[in-house]
PDB file of N, CA and C in Angstrom:
ATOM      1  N   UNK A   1     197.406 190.229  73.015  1.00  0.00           N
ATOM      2  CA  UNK A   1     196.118 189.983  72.397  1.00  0.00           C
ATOM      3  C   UNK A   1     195.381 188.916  73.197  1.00  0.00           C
ATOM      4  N   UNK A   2     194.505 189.364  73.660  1.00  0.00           N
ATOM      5  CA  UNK A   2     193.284 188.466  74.875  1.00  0.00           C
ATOM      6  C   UNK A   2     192.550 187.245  73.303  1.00  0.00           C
ATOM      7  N   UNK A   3     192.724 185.770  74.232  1.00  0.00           N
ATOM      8  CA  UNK A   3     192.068 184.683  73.321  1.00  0.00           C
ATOM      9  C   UNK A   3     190.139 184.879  73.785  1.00  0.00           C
ATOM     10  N   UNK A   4     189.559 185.000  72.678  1.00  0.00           N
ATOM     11  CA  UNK A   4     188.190 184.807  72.298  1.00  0.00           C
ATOM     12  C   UNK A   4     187.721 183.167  72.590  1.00  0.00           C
ATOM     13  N   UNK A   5     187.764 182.933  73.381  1.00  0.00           N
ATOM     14  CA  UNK A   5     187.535 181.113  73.199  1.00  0.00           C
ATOM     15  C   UNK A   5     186.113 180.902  73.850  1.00  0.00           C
ATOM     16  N   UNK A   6     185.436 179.788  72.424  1.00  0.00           N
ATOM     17  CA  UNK A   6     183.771 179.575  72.772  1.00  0.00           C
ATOM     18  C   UNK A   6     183.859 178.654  72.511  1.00  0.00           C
ATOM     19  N   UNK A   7     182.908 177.828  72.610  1.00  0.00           N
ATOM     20  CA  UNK A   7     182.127 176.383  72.579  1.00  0.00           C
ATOM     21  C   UNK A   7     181.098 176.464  71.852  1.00  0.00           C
ATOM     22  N   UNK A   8     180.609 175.683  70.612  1.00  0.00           N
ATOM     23  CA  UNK A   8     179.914 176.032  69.777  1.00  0.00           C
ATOM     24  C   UNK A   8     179.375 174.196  69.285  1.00  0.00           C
ATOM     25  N   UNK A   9     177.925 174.063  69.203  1.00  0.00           N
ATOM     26  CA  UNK A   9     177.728 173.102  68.643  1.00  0.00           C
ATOM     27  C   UNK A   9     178.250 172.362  67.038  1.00  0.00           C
ATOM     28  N   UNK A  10     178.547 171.366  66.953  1.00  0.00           N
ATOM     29  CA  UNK A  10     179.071 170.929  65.622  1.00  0.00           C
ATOM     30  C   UNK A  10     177.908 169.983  65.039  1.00  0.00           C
ATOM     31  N   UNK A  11     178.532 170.287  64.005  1.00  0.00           N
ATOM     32  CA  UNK A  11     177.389 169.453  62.716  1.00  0.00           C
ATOM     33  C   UNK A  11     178.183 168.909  61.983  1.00  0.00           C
ATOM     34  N   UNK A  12     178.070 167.915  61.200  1.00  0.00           N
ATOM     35  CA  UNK A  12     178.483 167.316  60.171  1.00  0.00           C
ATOM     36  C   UNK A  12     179.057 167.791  58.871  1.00  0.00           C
ATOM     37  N   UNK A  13     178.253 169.257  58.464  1.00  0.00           N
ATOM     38  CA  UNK A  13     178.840 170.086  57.536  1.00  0.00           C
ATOM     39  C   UNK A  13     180.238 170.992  58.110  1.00  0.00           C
ATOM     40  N   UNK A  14     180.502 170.838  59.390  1.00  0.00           N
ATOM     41  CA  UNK A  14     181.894 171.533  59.938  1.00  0.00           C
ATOM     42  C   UNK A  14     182.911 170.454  59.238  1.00  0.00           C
ATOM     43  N   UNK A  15     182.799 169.700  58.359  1.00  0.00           N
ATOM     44  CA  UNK A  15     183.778 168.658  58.263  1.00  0.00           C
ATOM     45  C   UNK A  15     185.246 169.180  57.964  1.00  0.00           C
ATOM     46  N   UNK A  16     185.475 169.487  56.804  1.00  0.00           N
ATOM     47  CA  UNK A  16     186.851 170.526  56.410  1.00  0.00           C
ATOM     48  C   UNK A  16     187.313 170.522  57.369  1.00  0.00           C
ATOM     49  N   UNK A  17     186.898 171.852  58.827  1.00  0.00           N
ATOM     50  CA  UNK A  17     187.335 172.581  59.523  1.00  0.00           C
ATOM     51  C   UNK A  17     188.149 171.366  60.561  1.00  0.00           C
ATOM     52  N   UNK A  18     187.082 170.616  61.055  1.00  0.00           N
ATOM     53  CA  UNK A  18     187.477 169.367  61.563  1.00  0.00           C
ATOM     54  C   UNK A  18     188.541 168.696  60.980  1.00  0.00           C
ATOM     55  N   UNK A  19     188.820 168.333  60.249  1.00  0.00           N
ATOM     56  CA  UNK A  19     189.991 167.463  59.835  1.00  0.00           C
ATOM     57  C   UNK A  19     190.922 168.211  59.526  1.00  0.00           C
ATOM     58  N   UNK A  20     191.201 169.541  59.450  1.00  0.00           N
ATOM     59  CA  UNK A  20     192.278 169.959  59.921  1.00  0.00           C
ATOM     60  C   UNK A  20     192.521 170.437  61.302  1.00  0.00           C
ATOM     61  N   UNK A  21     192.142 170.386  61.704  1.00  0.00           N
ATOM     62  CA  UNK A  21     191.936 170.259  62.745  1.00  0.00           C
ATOM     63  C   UNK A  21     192.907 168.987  63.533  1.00  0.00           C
ATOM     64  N   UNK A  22     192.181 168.179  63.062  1.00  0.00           N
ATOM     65  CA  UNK A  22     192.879 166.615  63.684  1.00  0.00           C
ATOM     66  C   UNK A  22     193.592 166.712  62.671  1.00  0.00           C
ATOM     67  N   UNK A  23     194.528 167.035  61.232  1.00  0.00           N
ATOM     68  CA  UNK A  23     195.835 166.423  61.069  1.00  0.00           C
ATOM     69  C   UNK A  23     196.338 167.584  61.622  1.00  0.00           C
ATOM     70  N   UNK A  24     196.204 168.923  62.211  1.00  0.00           N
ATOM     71  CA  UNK A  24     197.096 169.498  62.930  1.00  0.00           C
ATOM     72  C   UNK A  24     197.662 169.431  63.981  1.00  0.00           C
ATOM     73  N   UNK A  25     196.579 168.118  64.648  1.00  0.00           N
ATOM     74  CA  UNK A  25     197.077 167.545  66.161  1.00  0.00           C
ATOM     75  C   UNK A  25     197.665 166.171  65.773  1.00  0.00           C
ATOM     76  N   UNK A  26     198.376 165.809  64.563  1.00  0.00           N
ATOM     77  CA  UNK A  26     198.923 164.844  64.480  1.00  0.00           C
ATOM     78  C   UNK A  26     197.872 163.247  64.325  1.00  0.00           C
ATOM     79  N   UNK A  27     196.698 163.578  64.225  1.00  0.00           N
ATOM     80  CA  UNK A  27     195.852 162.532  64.400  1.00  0.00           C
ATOM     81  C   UNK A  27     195.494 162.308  62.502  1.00  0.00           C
ATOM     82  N   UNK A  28     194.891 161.182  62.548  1.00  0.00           N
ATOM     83  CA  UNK A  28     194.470 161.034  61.359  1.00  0.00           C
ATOM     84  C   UNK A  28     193.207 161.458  61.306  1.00  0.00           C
ATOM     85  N   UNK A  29     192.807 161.994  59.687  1.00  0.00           N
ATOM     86  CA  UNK A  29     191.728 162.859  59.520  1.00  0.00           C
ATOM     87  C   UNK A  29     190.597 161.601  58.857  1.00  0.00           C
ATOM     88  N   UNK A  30     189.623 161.466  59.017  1.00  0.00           N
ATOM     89  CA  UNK A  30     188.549 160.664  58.317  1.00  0.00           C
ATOM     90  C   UNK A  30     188.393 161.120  57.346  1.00  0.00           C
ATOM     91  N   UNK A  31     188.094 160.133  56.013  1.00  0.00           N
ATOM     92  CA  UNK A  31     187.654 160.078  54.487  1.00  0.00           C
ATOM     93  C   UNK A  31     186.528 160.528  54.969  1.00  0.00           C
ATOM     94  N   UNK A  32     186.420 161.079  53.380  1.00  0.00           N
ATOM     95  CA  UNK A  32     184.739 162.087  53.459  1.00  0.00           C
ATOM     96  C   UNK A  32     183.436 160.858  53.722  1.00  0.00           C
ATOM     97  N   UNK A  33     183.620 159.786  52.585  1.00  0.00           N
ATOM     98  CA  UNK A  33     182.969 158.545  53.041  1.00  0.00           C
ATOM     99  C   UNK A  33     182.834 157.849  54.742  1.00  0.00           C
ATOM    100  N   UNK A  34     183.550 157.797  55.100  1.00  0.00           N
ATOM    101  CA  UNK A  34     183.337 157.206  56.814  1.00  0.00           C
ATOM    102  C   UNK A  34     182.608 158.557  57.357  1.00  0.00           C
ATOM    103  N   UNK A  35     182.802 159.726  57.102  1.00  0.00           N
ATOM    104  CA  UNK A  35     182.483 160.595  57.921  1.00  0.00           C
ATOM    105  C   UNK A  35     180.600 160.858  57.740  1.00  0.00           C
ATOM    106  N   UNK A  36     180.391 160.353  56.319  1.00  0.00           N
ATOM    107  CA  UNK A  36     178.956 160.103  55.567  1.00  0.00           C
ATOM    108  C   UNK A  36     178.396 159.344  56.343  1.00  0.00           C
ATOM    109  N   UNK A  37     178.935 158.123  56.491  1.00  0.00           N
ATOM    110  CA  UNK A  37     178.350 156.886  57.420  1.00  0.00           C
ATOM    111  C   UNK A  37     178.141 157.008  58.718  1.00  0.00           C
ATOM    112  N   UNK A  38     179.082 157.638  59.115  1.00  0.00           N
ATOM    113  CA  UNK A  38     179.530 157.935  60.840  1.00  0.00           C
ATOM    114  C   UNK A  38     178.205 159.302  61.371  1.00  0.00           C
ATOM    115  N   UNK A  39     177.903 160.128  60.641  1.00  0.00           N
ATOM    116  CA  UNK A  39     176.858 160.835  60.639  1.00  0.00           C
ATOM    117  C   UNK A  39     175.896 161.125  60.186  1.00  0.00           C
ATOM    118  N   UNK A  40     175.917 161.120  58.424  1.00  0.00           N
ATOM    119  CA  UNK A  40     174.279 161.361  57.932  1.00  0.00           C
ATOM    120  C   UNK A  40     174.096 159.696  57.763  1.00  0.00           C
ATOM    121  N   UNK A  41     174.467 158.881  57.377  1.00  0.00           N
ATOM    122  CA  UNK A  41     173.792 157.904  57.545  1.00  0.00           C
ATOM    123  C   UNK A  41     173.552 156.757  58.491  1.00  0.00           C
ATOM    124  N   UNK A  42     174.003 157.016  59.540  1.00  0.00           N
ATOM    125  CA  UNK A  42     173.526 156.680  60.669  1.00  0.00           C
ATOM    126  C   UNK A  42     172.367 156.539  61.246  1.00  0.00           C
ATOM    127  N   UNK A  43     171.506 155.474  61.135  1.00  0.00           N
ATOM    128  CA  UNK A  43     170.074 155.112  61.350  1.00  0.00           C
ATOM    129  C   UNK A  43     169.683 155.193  62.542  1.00  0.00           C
ATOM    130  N   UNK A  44     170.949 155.523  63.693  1.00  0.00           N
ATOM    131  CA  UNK A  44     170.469 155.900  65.043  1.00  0.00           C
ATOM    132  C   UNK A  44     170.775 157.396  65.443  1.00  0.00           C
ATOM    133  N   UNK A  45     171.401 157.711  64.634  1.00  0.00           N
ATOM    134  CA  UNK A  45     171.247 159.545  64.496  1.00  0.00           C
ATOM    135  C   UNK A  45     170.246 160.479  64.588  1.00  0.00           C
ATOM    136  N   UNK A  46     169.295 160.925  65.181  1.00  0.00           N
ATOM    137  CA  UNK A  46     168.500 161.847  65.002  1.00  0.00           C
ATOM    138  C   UNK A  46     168.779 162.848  63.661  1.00  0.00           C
ATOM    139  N   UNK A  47     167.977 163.369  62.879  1.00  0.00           N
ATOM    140  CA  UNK A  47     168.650 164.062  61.630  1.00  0.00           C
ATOM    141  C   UNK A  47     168.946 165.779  62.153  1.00  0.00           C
ATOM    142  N   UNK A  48     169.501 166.612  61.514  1.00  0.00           N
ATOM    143  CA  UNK A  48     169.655 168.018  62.416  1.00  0.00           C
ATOM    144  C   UNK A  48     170.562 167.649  63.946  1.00  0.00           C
ATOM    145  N   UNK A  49     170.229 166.611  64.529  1.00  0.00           N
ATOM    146  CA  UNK A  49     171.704 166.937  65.838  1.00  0.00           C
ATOM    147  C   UNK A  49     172.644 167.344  65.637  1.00  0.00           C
ATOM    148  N   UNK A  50     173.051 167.752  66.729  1.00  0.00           N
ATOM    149  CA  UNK A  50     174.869 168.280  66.441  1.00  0.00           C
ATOM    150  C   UNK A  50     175.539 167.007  66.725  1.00  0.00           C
ATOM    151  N   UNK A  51     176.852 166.832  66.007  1.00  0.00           N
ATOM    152  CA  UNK A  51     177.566 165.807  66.414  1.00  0.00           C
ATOM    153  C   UNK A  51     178.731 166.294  67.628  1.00  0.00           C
ATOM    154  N   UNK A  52     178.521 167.001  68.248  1.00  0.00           N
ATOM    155  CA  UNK A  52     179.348 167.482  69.267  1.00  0.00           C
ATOM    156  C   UNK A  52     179.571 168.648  69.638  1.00  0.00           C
ATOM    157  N   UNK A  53     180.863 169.098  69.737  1.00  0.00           N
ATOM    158  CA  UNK A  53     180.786 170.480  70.339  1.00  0.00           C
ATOM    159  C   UNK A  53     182.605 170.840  69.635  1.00  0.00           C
ATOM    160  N   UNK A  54     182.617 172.377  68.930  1.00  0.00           N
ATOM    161  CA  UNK A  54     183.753 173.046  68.789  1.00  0.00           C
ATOM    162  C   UNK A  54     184.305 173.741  69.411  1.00  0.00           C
ATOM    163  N   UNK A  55     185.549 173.706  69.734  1.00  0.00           N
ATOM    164  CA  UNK A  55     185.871 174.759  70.406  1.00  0.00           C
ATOM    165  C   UNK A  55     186.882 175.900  69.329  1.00  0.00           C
ATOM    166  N   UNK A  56     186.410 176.909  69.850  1.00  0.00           N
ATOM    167  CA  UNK A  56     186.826 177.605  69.029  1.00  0.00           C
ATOM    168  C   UNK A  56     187.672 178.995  69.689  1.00  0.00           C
ATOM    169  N   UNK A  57     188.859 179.557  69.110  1.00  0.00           N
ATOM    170  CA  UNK A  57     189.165 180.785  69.709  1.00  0.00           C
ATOM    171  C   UNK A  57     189.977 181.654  68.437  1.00  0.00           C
ATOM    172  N   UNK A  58     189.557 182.798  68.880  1.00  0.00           N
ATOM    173  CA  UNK A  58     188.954 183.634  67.527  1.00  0.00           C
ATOM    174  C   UNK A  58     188.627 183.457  66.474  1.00  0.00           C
ATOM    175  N   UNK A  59     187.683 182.811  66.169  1.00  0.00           N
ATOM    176  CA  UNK A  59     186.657 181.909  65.803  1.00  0.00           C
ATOM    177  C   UNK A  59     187.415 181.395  64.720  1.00  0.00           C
ATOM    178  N   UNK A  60     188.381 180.521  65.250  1.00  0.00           N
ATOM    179  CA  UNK A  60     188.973 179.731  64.445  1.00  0.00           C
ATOM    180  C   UNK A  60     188.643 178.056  65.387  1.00  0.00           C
ATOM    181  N   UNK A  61     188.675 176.968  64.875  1.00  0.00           N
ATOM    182  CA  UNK A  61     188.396 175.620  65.311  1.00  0.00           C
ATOM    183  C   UNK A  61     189.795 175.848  65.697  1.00  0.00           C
ATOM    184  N   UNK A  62     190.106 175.245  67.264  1.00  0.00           N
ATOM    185  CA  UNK A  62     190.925 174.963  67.639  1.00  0.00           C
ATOM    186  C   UNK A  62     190.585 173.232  68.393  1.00  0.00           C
ATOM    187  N   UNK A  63     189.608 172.948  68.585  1.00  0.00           N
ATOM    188  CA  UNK A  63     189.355 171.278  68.947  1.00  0.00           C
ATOM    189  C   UNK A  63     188.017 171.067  68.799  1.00  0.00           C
ATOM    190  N   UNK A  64     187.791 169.861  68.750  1.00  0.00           N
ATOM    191  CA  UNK A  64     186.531 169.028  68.669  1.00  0.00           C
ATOM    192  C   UNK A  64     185.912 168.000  69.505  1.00  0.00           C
ATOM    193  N   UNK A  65     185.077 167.866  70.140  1.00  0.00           N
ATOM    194  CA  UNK A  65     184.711 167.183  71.571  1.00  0.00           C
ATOM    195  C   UNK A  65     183.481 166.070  70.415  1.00  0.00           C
ATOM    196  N   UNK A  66     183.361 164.802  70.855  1.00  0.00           N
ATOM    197  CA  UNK A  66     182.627 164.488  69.801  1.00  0.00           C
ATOM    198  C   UNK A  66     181.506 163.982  70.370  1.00  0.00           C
ATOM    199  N   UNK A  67     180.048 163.804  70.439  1.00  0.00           N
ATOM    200  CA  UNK A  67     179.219 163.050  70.838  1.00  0.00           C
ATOM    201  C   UNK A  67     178.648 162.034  70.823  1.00  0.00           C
TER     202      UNK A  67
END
């Protein structure tokens, strides 16, 4: 079975996907609160940016590149 793997802008509402994500790589996952602060309320945030980039293969999140 051939891997589907894309690069896809991330947003802040990918959160879920993201943090499993990182506790599946052994990392710790951010509280929903820090992740509030760290992006929508961030006063140097542009509103609508992406916060990075997903990678994804068969369109499952397999990592997160962050901006």
């Amino acid at each position: 079975m051939a891997l589907n793997e894309v690069v896809t802008l991330a947003f802040s509402s990918d959160y879920e996907e993201i943090q499993e994500v990182l506790s599946s790589n052994g990392l710790k996952p951010h509280s929903r609160e820090h992740w509030e602060v760290l992006w929508d309320e961030n006063p140097l945030r542009e509103e609508g940016r992406p916060i990075g980039w997903l990678i994804k293969s068969n369109n499952q999140i397999t990592g997160f590149l962050w901006s």
